[in-house]
N, C-alpha and C. Protein backbone atom coordinates (compact mmCIF):
# COMPACT_ATOMS: atom_id res chain seq x y z
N UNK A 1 74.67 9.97 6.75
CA UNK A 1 74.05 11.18 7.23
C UNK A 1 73.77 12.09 6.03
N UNK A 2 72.74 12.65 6.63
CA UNK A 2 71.64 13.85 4.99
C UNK A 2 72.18 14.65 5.78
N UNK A 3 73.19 15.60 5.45
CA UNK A 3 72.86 17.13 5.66
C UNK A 3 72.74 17.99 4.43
N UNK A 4 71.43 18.86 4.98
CA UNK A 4 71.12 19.38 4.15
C UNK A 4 71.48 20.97 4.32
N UNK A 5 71.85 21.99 4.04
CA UNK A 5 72.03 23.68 4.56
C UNK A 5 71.04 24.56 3.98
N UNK A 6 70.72 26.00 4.35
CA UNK A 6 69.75 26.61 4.24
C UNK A 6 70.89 27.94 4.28
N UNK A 7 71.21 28.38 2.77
CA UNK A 7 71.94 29.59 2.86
C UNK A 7 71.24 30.91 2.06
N UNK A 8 71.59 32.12 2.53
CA UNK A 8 70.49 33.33 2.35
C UNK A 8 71.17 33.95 1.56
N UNK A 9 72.78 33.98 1.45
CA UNK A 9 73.21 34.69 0.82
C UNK A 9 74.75 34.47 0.26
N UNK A 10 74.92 34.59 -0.92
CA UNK A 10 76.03 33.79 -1.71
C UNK A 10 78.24 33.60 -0.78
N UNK A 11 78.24 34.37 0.03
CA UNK A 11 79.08 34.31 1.35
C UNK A 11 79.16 33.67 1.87
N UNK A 12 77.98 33.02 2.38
CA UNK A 12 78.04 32.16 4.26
C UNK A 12 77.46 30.86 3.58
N UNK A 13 78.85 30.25 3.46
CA UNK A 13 78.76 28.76 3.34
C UNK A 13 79.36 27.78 4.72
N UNK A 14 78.81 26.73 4.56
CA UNK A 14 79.31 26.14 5.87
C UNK A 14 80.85 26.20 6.81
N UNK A 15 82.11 26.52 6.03
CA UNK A 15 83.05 26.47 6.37
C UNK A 15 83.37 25.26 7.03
N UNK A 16 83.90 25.14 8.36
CA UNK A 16 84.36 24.56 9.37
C UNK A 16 83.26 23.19 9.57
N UNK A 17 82.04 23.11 9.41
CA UNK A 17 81.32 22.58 9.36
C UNK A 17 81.02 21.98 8.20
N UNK A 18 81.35 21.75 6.94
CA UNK A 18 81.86 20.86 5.91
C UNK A 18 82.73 20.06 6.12
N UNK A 19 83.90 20.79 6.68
CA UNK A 19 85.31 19.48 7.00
C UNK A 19 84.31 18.78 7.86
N UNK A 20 83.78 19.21 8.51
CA UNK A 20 83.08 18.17 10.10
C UNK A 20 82.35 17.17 9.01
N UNK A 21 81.42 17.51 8.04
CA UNK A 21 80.52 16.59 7.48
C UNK A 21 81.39 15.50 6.30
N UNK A 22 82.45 16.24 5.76
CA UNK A 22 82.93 15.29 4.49
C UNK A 22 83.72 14.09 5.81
N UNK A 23 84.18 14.34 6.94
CA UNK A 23 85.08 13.43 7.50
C UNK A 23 84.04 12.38 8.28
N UNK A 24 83.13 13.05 8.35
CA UNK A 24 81.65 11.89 8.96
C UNK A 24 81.05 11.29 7.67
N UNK A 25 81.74 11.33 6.19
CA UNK A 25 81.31 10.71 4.81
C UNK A 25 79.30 11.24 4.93
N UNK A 26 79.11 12.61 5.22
CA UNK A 26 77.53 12.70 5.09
C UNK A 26 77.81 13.32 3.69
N UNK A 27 76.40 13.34 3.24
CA UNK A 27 76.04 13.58 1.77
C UNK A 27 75.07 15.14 1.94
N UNK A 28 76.26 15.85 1.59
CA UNK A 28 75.80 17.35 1.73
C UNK A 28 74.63 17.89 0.73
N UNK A 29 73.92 18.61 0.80
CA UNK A 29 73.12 19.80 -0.33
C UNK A 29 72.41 20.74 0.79
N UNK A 30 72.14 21.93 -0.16
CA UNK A 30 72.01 22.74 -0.17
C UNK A 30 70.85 23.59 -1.07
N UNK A 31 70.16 24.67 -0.08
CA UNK A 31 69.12 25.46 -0.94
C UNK A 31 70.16 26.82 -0.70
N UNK A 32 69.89 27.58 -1.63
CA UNK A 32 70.35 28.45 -2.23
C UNK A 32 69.40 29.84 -2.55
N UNK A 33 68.43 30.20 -1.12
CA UNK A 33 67.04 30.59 -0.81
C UNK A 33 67.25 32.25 -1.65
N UNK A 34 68.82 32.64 -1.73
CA UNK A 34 68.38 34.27 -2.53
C UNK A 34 68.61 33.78 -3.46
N UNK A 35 68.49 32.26 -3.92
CA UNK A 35 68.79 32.44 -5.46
C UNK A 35 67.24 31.35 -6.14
N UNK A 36 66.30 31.81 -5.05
CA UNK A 36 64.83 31.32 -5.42
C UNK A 36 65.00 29.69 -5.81
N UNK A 37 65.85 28.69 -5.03
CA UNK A 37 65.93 27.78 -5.19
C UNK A 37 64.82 26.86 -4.40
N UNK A 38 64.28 25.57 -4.68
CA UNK A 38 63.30 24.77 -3.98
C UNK A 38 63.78 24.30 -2.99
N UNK A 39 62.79 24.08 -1.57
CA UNK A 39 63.04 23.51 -0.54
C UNK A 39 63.06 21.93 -1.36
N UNK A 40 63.46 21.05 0.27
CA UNK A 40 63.74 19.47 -0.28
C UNK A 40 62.82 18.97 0.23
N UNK A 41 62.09 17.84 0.39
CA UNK A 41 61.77 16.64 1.17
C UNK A 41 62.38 16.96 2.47
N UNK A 42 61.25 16.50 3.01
CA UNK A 42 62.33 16.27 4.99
C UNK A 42 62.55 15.46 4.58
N UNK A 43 62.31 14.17 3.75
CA UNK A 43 62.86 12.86 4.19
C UNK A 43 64.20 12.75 3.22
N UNK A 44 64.30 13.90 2.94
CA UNK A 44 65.89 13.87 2.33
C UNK A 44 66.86 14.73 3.33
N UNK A 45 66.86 14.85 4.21
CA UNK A 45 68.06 14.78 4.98
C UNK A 45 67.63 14.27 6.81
N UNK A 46 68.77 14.34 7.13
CA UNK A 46 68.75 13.69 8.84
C UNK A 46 69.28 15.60 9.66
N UNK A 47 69.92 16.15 9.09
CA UNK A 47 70.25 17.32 9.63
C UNK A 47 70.05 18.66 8.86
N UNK A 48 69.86 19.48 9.73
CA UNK A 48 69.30 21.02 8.70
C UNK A 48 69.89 21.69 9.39
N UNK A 49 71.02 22.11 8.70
CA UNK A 49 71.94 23.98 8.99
C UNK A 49 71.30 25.10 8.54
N UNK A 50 70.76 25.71 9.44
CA UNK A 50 70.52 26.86 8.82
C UNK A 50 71.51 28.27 9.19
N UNK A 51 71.80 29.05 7.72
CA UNK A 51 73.18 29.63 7.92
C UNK A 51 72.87 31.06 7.90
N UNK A 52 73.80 32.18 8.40
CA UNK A 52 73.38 33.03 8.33
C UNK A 52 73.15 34.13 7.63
N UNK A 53 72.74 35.58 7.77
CA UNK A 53 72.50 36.47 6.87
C UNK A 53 72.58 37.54 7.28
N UNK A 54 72.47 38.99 6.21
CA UNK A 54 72.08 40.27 6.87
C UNK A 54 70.70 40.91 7.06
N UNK A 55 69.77 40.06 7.26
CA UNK A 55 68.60 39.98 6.81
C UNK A 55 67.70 39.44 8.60
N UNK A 56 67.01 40.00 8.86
CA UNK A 56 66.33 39.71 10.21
C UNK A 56 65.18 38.84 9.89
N UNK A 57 64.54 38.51 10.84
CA UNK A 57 63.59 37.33 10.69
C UNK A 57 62.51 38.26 10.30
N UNK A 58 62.00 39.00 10.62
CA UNK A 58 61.12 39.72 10.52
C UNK A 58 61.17 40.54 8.68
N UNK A 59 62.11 40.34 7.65
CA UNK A 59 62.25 41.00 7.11
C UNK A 59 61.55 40.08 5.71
N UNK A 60 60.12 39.77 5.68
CA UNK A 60 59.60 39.21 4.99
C UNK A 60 59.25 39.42 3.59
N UNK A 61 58.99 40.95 3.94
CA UNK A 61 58.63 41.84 2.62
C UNK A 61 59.61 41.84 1.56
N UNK A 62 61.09 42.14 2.11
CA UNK A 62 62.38 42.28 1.29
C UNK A 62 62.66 40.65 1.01
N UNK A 63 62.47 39.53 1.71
CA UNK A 63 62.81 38.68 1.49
C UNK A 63 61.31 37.31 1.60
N UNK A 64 60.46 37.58 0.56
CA UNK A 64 59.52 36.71 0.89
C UNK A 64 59.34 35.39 1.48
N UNK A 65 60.63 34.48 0.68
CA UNK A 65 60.92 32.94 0.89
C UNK A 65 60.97 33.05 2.81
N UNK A 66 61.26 34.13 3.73
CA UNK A 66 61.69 33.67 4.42
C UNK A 66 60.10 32.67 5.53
N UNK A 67 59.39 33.41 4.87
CA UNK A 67 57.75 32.36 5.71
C UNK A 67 58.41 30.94 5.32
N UNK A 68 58.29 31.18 3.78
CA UNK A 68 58.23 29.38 3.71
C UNK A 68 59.06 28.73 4.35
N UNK A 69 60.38 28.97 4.57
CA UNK A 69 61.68 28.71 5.57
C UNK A 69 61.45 28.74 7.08
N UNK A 70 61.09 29.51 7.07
CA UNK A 70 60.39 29.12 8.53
C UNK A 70 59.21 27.95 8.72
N UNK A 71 58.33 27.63 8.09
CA UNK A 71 57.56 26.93 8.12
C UNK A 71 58.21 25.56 7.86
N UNK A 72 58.92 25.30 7.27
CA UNK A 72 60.11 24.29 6.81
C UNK A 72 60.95 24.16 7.95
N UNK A 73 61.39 24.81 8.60
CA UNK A 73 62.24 24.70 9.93
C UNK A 73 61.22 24.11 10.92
N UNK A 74 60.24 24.84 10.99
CA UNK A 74 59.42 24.36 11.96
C UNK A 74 58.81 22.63 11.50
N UNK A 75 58.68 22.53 10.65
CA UNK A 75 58.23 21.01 10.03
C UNK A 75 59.35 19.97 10.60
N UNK A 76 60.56 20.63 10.28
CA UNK A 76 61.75 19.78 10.37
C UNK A 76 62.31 19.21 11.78
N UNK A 77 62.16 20.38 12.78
CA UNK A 77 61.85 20.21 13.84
C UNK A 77 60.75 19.45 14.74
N UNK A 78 59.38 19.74 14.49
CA UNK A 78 58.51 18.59 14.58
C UNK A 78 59.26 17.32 13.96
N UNK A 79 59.40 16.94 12.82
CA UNK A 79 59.83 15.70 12.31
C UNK A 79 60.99 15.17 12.89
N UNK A 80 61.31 15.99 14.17
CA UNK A 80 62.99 14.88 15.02
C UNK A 80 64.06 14.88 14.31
N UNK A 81 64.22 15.93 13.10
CA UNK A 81 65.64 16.30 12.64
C UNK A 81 66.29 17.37 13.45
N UNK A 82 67.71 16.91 13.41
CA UNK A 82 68.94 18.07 14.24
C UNK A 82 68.80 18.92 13.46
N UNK A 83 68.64 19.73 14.02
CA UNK A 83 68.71 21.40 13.28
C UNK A 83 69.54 22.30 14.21
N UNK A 84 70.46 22.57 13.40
CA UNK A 84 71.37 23.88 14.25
C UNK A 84 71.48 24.93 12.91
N UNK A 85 71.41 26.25 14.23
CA UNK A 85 71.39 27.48 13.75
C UNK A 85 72.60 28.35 13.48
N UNK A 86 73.26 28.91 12.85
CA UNK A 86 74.30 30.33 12.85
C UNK A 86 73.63 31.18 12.62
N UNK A 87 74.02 32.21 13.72
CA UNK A 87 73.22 33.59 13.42
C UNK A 87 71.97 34.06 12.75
N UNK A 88 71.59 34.38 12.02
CA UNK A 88 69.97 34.32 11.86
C UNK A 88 69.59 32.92 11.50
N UNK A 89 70.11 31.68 11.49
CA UNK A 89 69.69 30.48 11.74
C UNK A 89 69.17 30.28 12.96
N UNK A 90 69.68 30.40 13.78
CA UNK A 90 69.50 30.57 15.56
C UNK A 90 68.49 31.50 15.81
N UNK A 91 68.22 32.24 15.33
CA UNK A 91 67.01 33.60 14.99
C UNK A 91 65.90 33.13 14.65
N UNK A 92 66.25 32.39 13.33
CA UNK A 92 64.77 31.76 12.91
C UNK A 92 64.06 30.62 13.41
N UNK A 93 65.44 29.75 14.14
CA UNK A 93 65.05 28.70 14.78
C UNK A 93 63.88 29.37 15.95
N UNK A 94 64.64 30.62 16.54
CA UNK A 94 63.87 30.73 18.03
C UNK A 94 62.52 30.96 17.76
N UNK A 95 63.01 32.12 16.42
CA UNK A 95 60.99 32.33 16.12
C UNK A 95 59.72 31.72 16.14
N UNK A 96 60.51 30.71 15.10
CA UNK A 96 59.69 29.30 14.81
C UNK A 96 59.35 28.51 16.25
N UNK A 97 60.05 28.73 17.34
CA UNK A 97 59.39 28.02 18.22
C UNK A 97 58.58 28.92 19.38
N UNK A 98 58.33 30.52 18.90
CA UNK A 98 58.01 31.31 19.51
C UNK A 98 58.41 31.79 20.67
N UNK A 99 59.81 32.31 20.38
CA UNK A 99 60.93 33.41 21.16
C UNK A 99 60.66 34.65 20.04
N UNK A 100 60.94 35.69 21.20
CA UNK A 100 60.63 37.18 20.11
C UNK A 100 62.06 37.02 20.41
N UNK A 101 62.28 37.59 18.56
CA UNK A 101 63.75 37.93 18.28
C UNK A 101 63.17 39.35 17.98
N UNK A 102 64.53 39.99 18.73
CA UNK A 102 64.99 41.96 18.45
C UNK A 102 65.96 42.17 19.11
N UNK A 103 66.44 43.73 18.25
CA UNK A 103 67.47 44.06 17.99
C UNK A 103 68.03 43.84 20.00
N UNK A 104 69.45 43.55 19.32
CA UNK A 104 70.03 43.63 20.97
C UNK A 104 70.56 44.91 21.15
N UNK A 105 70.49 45.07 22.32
CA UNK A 105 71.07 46.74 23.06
C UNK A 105 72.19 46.60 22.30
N UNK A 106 73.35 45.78 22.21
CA UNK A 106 74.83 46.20 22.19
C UNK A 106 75.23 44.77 20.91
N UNK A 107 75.29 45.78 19.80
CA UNK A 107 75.72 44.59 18.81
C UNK A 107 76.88 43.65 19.09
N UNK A 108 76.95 42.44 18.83
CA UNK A 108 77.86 41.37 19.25
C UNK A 108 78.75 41.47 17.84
N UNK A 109 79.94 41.97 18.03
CA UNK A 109 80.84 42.04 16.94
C UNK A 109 82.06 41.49 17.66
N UNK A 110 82.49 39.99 17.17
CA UNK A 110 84.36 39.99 17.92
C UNK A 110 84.11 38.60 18.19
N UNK A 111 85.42 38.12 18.87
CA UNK A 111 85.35 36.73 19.63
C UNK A 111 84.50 36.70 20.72
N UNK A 112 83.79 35.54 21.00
CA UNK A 112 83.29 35.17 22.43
C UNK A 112 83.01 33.64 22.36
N UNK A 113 82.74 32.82 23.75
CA UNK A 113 82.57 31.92 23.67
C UNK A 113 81.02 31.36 23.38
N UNK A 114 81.19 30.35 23.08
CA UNK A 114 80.01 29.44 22.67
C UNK A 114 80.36 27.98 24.05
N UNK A 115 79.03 28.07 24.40
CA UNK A 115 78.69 26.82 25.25
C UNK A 115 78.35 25.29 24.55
N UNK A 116 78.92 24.19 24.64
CA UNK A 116 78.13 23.12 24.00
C UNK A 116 77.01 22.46 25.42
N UNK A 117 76.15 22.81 25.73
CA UNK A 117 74.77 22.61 26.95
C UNK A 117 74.59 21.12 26.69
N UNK A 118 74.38 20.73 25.35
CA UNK A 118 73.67 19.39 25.44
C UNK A 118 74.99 18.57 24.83
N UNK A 119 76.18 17.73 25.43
CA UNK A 119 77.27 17.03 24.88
C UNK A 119 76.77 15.64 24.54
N UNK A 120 75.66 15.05 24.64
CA UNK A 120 75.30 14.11 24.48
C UNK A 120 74.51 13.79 23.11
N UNK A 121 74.27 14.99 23.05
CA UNK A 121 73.37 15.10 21.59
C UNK A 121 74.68 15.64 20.76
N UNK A 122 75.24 16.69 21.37
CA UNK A 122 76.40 16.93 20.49
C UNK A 122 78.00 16.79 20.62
N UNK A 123 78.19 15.28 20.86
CA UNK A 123 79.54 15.12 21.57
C UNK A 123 80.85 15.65 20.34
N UNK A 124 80.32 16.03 19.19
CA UNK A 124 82.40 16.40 18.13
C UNK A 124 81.85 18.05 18.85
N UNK A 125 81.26 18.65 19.45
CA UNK A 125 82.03 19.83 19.94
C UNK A 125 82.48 19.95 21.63
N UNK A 126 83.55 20.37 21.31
CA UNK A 126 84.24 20.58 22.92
C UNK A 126 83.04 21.17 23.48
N UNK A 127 82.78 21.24 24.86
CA UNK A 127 82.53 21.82 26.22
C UNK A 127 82.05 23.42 25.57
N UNK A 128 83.56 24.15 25.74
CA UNK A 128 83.37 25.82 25.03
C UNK A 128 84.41 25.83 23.90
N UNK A 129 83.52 26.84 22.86
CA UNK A 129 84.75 27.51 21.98
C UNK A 129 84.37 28.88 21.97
N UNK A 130 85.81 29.12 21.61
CA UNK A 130 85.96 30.86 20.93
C UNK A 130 85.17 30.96 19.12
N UNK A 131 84.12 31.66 19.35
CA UNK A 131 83.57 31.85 17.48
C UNK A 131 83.59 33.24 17.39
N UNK A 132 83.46 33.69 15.97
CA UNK A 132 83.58 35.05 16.09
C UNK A 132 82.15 35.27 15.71
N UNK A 133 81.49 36.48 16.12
CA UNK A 133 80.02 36.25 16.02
C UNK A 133 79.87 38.17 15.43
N UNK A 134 79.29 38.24 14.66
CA UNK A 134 78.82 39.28 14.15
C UNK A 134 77.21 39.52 14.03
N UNK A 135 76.58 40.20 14.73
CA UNK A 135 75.16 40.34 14.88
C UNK A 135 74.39 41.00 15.40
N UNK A 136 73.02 41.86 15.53
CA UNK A 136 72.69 42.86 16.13
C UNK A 136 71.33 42.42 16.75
N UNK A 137 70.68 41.15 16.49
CA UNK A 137 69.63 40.64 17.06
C UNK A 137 69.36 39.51 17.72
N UNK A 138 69.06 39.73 18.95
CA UNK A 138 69.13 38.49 19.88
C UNK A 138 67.62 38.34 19.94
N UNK A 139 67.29 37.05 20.96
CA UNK A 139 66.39 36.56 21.14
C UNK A 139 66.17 35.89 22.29
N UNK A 140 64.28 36.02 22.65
CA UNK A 140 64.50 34.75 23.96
C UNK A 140 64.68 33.58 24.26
């Protein structure tokens, strides 16, 4: 397994989701997008994390790379790679498939659960977990 990650800002590295990949022996990398690093080949990985940030989808001007990243998500997606989102990963994912992301009424700061919907596509996560989620923009 290619996984490849998509991180915005020098903090939010995979965590919990590394142990998951070194014990499945996948062959990790990484772009390093505030540090003006190159996208890859799709045909260099099978999975795309995209991780999160303090930075909204919409915030193009302050953060130019984020078109090309989106356009890259969206490629990757057409091309039948797993792509999962954290927090403005999940943001950019929705964009890219045309969900309006904005600000939510009531920022999500704390524990809550997470649903796993599709167990077949994603059977190493339980049913529900507790994540802690920090964020102020939801989406449809």
């Amino acid at each position: 397994m290619l996984l490849h990650t998509l991180q915005h800002v020098p903090f939010e590295g995979l965590g919990s989701i590394e142990t998951w990949a070194r014990q499945k022996n996948a062959t990790i990398t990484r772009t390093r997008l505030f540090a003006a690093e190159p996208l890859p080949p799709l045909d260099q990985l099978d999975w795309l994390i995209v991780m999160g940030g303090p930075m909204s989808v919409g915030d193009e001007q302050d953060h130019p790379w984020l078109a090309d990243e989106k356009r890259f998500i969206a490629e990757a997606i057409a091309a039948g790679k797993t792509v999962l989102g954290i927090c403005l990963g999940a943001q950019l994912i929705a964009s890219v498939l045309g969900a309006k992301v904005y600000p939510n009424r009531h920022k999500e700061i704390g524990w809550f659960p997470i649903l796993n919907t599709d167990p077949q596509r994603f059977p190493a996560l339980p049913p529900q977990l507790e994540a802690f989620h920090w964020h102020g923009d939801t989406f449809d």
